[in-house]
Protein backbone atom coordinates (compact mmCIF):
# COMPACT_ATOMS: atom_id res chain seq x y z
CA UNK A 1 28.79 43.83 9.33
CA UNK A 2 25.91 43.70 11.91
CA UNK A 3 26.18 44.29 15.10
CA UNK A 4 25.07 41.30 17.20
CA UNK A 5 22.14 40.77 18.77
CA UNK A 6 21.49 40.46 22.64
CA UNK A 7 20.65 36.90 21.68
CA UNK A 8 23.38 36.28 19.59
CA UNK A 9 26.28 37.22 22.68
CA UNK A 10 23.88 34.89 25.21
CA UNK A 11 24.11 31.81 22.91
CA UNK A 12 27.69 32.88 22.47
CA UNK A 13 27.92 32.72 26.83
CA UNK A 14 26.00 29.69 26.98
CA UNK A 15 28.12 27.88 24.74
CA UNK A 16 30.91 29.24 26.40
CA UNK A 17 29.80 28.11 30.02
CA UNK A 18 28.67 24.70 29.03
CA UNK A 19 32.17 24.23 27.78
CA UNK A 20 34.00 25.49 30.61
CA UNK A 21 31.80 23.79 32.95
CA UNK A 22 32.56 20.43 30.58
CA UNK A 23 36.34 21.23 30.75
CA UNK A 24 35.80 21.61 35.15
CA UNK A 25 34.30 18.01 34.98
CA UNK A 26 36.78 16.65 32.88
CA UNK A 27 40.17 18.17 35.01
CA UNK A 28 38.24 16.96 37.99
CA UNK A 29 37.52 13.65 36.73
CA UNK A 30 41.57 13.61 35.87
CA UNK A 31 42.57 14.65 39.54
CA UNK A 32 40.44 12.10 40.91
CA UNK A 33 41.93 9.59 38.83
CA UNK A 34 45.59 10.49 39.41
CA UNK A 35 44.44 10.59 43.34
CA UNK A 36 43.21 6.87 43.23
CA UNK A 37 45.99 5.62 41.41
CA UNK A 38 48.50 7.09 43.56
CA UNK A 39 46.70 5.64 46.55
CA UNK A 40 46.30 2.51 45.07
CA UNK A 41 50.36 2.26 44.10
CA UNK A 42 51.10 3.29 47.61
CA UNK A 43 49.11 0.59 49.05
CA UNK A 44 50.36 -2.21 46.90
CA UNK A 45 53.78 -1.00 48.30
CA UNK A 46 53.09 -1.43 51.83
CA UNK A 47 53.37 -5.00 53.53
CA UNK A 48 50.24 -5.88 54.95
């Protein structure tokens, strides 16, 4: 087995951070969500 190449471990990192930084949008995109939606059911509770 080779040993990998410089190259090789950065590709490895760079697929690595675009998929964390994918995964960061996504949570974030589902805690904004949650957010709104609780805001909007608390509104449609109150009388106006």
């Amino acid at each position: 087995m080779q040993d990998p190449t410089p190259n090789h471990d950065e590709l490895i990192r760079a697929r690595q951070r675009s998929r964390a930084t994918v995964m960061a949008l996504i949570l974030g995109a589902f805690v904004i969500l949650v957010f709104a939606i609780s805001i909007a059911k608390i509104k449609a509770g109150m009388p106006h």
